[in-house]
PDB file of N, CA and C in Angstrom:
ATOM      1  N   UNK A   1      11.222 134.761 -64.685  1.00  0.00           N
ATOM      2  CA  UNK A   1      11.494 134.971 -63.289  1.00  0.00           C
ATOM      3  C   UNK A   1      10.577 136.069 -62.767  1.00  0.00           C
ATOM      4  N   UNK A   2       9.932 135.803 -61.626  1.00  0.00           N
ATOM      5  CA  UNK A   2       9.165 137.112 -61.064  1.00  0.00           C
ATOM      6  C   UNK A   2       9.871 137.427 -59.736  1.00  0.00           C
ATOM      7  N   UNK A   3       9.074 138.814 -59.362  1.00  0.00           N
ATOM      8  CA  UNK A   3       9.237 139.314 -58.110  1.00  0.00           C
ATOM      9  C   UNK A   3      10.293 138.559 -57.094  1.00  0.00           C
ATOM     10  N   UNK A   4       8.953 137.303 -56.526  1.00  0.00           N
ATOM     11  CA  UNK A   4       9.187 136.537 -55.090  1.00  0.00           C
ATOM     12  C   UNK A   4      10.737 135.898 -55.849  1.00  0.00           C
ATOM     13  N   UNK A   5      10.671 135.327 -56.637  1.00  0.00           N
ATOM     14  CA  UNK A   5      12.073 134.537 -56.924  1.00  0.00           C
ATOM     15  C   UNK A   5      13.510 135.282 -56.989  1.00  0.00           C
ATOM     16  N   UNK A   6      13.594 136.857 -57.427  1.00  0.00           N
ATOM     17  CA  UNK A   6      14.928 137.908 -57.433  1.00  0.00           C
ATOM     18  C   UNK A   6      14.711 138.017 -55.676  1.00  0.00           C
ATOM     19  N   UNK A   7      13.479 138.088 -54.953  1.00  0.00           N
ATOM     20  CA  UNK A   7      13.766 138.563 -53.846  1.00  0.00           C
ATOM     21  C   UNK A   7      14.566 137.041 -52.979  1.00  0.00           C
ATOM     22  N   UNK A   8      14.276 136.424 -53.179  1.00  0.00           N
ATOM     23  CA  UNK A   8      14.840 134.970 -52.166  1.00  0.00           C
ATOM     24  C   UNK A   8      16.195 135.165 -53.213  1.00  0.00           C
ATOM     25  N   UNK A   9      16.599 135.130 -54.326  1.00  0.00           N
ATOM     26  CA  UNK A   9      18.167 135.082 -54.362  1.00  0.00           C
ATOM     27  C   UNK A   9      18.639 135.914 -54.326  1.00  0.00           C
ATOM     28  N   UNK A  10      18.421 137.061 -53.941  1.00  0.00           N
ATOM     29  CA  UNK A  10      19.034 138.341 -52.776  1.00  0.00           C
ATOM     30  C   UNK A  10      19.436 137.816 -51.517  1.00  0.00           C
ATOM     31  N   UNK A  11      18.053 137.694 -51.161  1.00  0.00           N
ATOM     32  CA  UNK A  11      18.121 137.357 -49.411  1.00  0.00           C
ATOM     33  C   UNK A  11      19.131 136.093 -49.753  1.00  0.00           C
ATOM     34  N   UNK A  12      19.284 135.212 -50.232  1.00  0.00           N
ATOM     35  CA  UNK A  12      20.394 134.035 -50.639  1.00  0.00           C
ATOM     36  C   UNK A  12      22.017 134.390 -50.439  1.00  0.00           C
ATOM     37  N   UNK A  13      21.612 135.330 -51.633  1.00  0.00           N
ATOM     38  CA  UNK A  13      23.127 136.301 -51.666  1.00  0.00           C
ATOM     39  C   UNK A  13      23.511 136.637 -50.167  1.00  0.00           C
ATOM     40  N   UNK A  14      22.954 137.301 -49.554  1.00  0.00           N
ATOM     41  CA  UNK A  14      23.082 138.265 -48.730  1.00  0.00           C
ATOM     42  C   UNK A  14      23.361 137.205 -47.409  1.00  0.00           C
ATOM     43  N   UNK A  15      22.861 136.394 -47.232  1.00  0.00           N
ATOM     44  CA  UNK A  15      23.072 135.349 -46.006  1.00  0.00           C
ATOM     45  C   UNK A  15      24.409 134.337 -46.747  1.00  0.00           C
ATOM     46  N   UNK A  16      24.649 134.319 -47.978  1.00  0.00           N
ATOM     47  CA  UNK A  16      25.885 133.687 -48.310  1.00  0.00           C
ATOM     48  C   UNK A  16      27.049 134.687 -48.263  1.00  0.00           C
ATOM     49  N   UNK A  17      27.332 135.975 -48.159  1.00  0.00           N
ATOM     50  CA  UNK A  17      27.914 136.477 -48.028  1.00  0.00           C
ATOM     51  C   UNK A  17      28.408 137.252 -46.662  1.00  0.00           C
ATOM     52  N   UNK A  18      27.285 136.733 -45.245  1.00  0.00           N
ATOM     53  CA  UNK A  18      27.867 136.848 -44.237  1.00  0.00           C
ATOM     54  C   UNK A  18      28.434 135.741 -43.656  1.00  0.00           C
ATOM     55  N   UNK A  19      28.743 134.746 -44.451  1.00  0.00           N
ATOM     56  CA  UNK A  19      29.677 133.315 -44.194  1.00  0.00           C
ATOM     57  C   UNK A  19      31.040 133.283 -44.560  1.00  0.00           C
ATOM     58  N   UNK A  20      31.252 134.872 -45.686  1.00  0.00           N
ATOM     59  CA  UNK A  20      32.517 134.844 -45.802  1.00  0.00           C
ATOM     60  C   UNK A  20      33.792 135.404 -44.139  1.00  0.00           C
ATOM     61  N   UNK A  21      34.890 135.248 -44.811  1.00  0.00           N
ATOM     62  CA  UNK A  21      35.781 135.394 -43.801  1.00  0.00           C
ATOM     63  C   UNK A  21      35.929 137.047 -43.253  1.00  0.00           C
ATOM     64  N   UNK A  22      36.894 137.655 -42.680  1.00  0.00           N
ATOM     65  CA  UNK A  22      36.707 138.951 -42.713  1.00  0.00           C
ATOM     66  C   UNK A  22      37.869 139.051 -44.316  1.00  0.00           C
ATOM     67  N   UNK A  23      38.737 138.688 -44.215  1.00  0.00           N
ATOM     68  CA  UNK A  23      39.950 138.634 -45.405  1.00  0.00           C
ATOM     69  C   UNK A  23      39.248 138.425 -46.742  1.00  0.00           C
ATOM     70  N   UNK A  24      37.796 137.631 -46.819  1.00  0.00           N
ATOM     71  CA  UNK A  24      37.700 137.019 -47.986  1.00  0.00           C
ATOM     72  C   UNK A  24      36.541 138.618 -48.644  1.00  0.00           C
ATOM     73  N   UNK A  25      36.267 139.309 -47.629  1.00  0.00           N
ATOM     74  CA  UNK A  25      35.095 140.259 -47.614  1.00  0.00           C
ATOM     75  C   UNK A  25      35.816 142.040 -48.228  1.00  0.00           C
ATOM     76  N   UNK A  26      37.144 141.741 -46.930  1.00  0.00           N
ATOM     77  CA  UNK A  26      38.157 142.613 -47.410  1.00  0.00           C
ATOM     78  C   UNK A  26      38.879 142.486 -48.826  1.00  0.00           C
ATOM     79  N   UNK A  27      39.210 141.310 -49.473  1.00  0.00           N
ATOM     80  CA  UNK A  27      39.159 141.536 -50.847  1.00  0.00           C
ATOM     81  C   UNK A  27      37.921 141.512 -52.076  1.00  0.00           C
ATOM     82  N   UNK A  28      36.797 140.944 -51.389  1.00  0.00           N
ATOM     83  CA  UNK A  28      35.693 141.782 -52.340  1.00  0.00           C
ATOM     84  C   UNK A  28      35.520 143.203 -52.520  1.00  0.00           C
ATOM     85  N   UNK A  29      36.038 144.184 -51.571  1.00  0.00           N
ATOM     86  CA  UNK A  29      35.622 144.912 -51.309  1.00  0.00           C
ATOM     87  C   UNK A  29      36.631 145.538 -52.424  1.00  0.00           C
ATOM     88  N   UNK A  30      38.059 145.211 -52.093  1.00  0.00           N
ATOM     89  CA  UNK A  30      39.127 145.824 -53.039  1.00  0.00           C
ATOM     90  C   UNK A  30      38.437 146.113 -54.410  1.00  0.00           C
ATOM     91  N   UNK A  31      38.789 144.431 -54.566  1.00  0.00           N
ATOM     92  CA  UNK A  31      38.194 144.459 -56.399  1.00  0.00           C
ATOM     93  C   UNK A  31      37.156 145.441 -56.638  1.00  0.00           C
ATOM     94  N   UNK A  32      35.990 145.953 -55.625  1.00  0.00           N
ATOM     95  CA  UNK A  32      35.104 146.433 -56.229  1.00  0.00           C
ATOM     96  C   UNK A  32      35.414 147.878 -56.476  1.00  0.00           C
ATOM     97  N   UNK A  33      36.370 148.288 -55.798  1.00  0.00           N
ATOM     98  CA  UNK A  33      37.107 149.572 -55.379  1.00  0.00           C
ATOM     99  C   UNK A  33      38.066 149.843 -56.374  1.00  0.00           C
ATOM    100  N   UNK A  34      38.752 149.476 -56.328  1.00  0.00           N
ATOM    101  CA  UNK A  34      40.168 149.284 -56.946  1.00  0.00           C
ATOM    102  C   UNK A  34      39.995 149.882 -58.145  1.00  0.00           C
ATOM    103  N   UNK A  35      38.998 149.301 -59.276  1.00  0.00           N
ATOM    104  CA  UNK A  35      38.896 150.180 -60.476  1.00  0.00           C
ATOM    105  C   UNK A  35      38.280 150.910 -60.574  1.00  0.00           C
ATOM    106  N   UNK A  36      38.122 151.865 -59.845  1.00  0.00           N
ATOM    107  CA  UNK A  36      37.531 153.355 -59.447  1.00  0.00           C
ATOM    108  C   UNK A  36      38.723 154.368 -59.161  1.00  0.00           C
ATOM    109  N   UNK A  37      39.466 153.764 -58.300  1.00  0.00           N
ATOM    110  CA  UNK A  37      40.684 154.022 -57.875  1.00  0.00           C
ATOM    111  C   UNK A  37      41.419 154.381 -59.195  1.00  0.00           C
ATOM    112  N   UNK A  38      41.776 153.059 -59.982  1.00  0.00           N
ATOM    113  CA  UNK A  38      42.834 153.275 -61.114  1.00  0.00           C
ATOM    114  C   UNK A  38      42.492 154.084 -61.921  1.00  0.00           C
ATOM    115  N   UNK A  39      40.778 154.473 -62.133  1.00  0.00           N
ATOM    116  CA  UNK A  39      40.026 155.598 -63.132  1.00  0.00           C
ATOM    117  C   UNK A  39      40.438 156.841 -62.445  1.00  0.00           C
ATOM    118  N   UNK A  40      40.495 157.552 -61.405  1.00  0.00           N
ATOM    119  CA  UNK A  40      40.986 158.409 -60.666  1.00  0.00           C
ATOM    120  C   UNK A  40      42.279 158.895 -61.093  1.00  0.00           C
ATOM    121  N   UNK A  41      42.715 158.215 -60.835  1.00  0.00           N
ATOM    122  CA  UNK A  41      44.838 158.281 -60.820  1.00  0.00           C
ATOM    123  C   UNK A  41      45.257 158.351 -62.316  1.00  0.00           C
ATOM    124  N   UNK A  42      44.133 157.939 -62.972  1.00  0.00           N
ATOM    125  CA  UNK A  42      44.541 157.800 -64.395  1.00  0.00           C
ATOM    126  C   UNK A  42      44.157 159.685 -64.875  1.00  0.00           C
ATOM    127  N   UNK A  43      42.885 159.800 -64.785  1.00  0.00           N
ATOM    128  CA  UNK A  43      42.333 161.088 -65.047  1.00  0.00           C
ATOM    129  C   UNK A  43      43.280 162.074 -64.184  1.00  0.00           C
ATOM    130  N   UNK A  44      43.696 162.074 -63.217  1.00  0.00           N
ATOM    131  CA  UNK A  44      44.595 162.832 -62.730  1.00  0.00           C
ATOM    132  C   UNK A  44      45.473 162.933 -63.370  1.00  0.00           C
ATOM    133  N   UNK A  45      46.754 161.908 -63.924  1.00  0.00           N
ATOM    134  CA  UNK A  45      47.892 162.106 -64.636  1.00  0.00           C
ATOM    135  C   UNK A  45      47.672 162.487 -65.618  1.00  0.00           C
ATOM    136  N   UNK A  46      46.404 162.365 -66.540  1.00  0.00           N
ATOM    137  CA  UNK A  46      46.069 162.257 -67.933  1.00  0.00           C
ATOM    138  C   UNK A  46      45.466 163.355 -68.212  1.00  0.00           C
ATOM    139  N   UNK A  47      44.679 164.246 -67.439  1.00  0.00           N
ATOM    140  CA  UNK A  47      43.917 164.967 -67.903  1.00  0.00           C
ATOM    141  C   UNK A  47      43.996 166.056 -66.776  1.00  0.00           C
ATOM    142  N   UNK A  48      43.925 166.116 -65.240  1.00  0.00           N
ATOM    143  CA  UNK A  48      43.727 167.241 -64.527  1.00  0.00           C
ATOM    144  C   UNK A  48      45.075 168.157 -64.378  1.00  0.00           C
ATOM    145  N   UNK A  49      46.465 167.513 -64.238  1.00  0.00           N
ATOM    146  CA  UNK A  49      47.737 167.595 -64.359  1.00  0.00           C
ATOM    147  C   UNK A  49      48.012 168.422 -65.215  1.00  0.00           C
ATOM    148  N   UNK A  50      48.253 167.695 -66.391  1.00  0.00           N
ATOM    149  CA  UNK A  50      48.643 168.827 -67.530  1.00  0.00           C
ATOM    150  C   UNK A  50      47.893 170.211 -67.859  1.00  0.00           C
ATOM    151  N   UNK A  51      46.345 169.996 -67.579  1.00  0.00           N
ATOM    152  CA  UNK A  51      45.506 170.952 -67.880  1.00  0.00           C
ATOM    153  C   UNK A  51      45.937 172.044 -66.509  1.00  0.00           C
ATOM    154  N   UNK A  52      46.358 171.887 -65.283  1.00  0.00           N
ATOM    155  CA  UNK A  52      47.086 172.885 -64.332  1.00  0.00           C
ATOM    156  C   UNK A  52      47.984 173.515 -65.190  1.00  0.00           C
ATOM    157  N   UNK A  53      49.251 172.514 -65.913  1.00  0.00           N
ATOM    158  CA  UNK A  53      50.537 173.250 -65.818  1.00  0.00           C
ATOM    159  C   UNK A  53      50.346 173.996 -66.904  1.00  0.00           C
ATOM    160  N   UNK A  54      49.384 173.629 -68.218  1.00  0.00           N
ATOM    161  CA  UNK A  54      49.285 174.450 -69.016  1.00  0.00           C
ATOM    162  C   UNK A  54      48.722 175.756 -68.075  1.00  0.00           C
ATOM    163  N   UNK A  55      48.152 176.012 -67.532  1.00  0.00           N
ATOM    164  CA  UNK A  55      46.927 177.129 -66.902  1.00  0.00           C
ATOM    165  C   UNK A  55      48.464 177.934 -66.228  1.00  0.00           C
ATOM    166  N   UNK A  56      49.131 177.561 -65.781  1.00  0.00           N
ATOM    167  CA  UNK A  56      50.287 178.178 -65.405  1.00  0.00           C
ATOM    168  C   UNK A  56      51.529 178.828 -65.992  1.00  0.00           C
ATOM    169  N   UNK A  57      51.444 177.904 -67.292  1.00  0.00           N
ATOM    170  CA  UNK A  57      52.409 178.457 -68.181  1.00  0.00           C
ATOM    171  C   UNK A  57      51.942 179.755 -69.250  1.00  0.00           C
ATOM    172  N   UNK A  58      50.384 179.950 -69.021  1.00  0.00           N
ATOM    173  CA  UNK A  58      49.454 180.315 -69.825  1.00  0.00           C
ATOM    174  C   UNK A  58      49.763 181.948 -68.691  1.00  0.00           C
ATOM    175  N   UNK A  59      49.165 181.316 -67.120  1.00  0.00           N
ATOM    176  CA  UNK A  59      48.933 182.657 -66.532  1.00  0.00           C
ATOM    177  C   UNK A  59      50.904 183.016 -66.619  1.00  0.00           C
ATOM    178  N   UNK A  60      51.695 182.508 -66.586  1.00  0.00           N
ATOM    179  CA  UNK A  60      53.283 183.455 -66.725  1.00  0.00           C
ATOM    180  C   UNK A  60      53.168 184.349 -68.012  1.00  0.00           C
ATOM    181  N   UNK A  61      52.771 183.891 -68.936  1.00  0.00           N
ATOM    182  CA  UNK A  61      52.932 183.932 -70.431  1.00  0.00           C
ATOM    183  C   UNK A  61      52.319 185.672 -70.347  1.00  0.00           C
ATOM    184  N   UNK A  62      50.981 185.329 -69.475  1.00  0.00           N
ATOM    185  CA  UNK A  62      50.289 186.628 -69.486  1.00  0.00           C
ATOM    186  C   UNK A  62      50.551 188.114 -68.581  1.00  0.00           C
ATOM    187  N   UNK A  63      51.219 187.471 -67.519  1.00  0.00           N
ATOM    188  CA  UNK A  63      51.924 188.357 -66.597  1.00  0.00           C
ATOM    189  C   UNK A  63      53.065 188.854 -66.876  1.00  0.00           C
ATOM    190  N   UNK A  64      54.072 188.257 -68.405  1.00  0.00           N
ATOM    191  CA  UNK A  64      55.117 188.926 -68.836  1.00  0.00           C
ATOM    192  C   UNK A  64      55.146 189.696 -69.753  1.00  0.00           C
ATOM    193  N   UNK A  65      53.747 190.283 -70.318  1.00  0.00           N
ATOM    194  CA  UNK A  65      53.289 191.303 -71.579  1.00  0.00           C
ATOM    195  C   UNK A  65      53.483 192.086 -70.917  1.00  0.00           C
ATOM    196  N   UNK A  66      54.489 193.117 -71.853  1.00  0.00           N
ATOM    197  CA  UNK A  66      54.826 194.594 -71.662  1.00  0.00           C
ATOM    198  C   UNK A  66      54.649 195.305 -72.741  1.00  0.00           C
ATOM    199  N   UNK A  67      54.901 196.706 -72.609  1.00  0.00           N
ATOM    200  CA  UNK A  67      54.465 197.397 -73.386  1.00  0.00           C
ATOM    201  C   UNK A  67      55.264 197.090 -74.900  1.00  0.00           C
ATOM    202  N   UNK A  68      54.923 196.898 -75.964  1.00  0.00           N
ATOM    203  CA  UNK A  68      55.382 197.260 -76.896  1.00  0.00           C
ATOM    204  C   UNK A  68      55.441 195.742 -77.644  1.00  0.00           C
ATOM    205  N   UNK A  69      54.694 194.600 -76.881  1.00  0.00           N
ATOM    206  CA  UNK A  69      54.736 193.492 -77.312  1.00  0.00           C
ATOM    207  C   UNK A  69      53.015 193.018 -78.175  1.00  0.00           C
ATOM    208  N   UNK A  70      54.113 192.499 -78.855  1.00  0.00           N
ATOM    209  CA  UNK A  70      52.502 192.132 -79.670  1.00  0.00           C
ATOM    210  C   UNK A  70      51.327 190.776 -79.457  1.00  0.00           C
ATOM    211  N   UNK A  71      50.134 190.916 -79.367  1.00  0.00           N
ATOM    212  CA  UNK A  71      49.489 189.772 -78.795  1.00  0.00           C
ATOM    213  C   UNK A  71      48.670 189.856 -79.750  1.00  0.00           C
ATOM    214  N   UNK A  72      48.087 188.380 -79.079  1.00  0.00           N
ATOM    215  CA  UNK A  72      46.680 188.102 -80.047  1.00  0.00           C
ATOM    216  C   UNK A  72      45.654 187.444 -79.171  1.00  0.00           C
ATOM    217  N   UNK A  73      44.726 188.555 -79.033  1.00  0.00           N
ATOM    218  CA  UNK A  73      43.217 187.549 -78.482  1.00  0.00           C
ATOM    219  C   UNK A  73      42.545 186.671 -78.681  1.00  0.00           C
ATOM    220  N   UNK A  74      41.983 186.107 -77.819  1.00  0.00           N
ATOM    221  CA  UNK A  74      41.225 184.561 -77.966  1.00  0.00           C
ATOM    222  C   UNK A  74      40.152 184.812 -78.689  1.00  0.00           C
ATOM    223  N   UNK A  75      39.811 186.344 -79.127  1.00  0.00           N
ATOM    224  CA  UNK A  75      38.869 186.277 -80.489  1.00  0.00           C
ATOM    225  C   UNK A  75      39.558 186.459 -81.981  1.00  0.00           C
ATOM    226  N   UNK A  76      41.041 186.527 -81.533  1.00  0.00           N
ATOM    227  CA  UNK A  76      41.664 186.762 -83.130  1.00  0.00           C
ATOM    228  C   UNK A  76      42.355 187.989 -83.377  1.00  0.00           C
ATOM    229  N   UNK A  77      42.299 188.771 -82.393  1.00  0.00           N
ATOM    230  CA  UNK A  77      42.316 190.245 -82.988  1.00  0.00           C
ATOM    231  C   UNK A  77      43.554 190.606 -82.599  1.00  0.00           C
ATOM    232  N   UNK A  78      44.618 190.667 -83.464  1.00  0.00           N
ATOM    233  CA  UNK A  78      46.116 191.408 -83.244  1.00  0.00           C
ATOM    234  C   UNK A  78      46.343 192.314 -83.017  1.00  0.00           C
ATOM    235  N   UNK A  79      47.326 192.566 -82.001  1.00  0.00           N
ATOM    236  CA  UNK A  79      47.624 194.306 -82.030  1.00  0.00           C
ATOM    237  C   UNK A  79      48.747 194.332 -80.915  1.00  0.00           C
ATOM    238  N   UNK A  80      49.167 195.296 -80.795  1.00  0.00           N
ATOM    239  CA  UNK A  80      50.638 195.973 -80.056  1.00  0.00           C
ATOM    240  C   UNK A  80      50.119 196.330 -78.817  1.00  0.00           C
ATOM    241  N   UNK A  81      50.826 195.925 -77.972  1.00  0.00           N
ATOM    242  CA  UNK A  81      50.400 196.737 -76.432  1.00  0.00           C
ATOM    243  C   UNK A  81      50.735 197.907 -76.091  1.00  0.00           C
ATOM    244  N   UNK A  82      49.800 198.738 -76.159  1.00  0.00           N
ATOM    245  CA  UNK A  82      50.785 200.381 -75.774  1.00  0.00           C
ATOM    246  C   UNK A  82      50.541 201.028 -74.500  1.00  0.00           C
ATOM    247  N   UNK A  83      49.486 200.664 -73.569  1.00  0.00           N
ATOM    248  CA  UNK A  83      49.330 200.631 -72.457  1.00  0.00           C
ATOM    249  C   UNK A  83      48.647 200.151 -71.461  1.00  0.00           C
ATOM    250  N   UNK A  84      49.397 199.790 -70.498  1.00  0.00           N
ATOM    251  CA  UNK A  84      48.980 198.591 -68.997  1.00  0.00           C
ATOM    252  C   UNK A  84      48.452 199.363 -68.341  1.00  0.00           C
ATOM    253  N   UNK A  85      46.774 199.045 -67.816  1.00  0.00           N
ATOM    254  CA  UNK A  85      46.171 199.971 -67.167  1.00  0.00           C
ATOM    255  C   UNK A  85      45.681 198.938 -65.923  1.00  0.00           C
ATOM    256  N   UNK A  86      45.106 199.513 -64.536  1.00  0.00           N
ATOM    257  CA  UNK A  86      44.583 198.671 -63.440  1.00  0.00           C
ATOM    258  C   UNK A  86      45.685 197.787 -62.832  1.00  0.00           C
ATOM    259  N   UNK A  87      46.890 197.879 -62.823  1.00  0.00           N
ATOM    260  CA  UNK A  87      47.893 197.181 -62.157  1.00  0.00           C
ATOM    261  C   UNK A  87      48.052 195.958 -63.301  1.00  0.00           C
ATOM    262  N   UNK A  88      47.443 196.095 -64.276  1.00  0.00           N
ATOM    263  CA  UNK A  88      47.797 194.799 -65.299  1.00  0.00           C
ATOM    264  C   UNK A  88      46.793 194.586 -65.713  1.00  0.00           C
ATOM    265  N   UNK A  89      45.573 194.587 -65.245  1.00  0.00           N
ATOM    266  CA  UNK A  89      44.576 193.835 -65.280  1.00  0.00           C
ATOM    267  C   UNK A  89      43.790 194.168 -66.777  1.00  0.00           C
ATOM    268  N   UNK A  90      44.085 195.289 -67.355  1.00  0.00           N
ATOM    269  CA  UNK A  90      43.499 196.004 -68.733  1.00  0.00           C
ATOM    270  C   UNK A  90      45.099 196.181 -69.527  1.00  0.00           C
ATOM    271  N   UNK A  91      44.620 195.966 -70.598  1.00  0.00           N
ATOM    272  CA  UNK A  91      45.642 196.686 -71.706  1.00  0.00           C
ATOM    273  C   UNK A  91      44.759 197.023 -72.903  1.00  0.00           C
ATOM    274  N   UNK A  92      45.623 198.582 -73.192  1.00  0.00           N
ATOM    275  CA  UNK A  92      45.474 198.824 -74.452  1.00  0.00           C
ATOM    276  C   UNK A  92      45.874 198.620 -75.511  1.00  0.00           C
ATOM    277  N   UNK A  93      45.510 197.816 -76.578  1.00  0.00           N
ATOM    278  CA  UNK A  93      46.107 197.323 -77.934  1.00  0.00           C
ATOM    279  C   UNK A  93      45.605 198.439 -78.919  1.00  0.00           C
ATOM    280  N   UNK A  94      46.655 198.777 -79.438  1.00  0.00           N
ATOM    281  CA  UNK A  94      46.628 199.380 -81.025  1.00  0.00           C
ATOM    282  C   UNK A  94      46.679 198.646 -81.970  1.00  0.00           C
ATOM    283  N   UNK A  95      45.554 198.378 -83.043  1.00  0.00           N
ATOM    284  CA  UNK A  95      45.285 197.325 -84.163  1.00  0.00           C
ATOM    285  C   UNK A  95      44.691 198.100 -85.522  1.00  0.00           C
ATOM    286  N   UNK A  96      45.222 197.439 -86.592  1.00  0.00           N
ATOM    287  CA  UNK A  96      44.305 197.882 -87.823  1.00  0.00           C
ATOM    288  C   UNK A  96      45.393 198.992 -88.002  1.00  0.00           C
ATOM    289  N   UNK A  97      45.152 199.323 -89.770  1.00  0.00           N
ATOM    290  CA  UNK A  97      45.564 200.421 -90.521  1.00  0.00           C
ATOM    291  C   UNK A  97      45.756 201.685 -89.836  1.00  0.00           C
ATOM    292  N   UNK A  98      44.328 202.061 -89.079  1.00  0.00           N
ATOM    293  CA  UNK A  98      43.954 203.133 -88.545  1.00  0.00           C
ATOM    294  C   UNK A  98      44.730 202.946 -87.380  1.00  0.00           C
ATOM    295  N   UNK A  99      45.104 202.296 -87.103  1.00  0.00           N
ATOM    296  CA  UNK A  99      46.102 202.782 -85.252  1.00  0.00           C
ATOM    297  C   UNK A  99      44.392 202.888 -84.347  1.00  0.00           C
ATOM    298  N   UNK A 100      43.751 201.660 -84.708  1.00  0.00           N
ATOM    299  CA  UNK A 100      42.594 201.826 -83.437  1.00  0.00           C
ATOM    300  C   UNK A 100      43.010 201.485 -82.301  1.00  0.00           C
ATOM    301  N   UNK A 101      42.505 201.719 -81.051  1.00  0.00           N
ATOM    302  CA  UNK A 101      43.057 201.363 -80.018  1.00  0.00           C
ATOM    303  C   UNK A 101      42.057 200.824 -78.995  1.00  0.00           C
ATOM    304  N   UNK A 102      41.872 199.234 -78.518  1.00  0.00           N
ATOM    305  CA  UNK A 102      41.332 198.883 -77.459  1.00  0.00           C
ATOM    306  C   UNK A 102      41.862 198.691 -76.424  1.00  0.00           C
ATOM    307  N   UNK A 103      40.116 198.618 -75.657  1.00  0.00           N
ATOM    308  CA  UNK A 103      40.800 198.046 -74.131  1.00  0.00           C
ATOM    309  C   UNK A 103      40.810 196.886 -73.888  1.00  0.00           C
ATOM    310  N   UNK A 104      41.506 195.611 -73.610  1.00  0.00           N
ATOM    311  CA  UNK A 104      40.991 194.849 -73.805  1.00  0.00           C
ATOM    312  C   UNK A 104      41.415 194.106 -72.062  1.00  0.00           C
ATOM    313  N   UNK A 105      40.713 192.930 -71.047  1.00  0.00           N
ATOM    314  CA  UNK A 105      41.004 192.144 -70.101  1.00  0.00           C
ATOM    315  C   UNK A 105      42.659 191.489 -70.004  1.00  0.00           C
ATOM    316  N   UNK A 106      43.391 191.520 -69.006  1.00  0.00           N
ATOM    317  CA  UNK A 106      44.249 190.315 -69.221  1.00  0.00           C
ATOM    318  C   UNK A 106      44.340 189.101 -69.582  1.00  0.00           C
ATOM    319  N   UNK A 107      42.535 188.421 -69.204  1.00  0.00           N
ATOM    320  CA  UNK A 107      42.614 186.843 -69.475  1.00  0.00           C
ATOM    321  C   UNK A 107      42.123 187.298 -71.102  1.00  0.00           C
ATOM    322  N   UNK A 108      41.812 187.667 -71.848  1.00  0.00           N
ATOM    323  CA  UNK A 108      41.522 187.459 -73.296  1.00  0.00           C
ATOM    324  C   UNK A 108      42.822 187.304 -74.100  1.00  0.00           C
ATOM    325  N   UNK A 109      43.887 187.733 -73.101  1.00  0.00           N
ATOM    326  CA  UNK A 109      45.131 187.638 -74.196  1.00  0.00           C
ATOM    327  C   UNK A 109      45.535 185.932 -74.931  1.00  0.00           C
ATOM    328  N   UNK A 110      45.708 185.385 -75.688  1.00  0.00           N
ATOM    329  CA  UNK A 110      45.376 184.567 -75.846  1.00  0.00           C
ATOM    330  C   UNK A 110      46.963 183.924 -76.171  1.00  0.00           C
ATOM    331  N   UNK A 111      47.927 184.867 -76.715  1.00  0.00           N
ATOM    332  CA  UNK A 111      49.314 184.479 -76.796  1.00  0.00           C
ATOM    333  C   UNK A 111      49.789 185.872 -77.300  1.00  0.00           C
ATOM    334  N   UNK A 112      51.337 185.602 -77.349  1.00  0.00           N
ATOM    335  CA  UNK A 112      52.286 186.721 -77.029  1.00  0.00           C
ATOM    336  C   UNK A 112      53.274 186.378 -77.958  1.00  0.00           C
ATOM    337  N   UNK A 113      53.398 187.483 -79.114  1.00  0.00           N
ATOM    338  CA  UNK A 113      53.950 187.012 -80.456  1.00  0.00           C
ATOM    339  C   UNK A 113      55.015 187.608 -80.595  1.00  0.00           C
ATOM    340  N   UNK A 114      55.340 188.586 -79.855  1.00  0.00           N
ATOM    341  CA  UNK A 114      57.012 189.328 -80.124  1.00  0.00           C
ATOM    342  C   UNK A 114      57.010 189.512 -78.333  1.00  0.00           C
ATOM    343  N   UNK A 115      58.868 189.760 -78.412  1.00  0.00           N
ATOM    344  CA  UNK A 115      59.064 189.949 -77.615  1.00  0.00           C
ATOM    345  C   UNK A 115      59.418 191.519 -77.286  1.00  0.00           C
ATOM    346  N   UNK A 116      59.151 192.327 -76.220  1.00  0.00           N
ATOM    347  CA  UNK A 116      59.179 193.845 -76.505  1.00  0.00           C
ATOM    348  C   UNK A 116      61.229 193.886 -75.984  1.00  0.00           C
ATOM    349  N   UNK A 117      61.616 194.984 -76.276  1.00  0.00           N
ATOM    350  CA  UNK A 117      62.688 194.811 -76.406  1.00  0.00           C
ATOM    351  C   UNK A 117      63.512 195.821 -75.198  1.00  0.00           C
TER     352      UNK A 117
END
């Protein structure tokens, strides 16, 4: 098949398809739509959804560390909270033998292993 011959069964196509009805045009159009649509709605329930409510249960989780509770960072590193600095936004963890003490972000906290009492 060359060139001239894809171009005339285009132009073919294209003049057979302004013979359809408006109804018959309006459901081509669906079908062509439609499973774009169901890929959408699917990735939403399946994947954008849960990944929110986790992000929410994640940011509570992190807004209820108080002093004296023990966490663990998203690099691994355990330790006791002994003080909330910047309105929350910093804490200091005491870790290791030695009683070292960092500063570490709120979002690095990674989970919350005791409850302070």
């Amino acid at each position: 098949m060359n060139l001239a011959n894809l171009i005339l069964l285009a132009t073919d196509a294209a003049n057979g398809a302004s013979e359809q009805t408006p109804l018959q045009s309006l459901g081509s159009i669906l079908v062509s739509v439609l499973p774009f649509a169901i890929i959408i709605i699917v990735f939403y329930f399946f994947l954008i959804r849960p990944q929110k409510k986790q992000q929410k249960e994640t940011e509570k989780m992190r807004s209820s560390i108080e002093v004296g509770d023990q966490v663990t960072t998203i690099g691994g590193i355990v330790g006791t909270v002994r003080q909330i600095k910047d309105g929350g936004d910093l804490y200091v963890i005491e870790t290791g033998a030695n009683n070292d003490r960092l500063t570490i972000h709120k979002w690095t906290i990674q989970s919350k292993d005791t409850i302070s009492e």
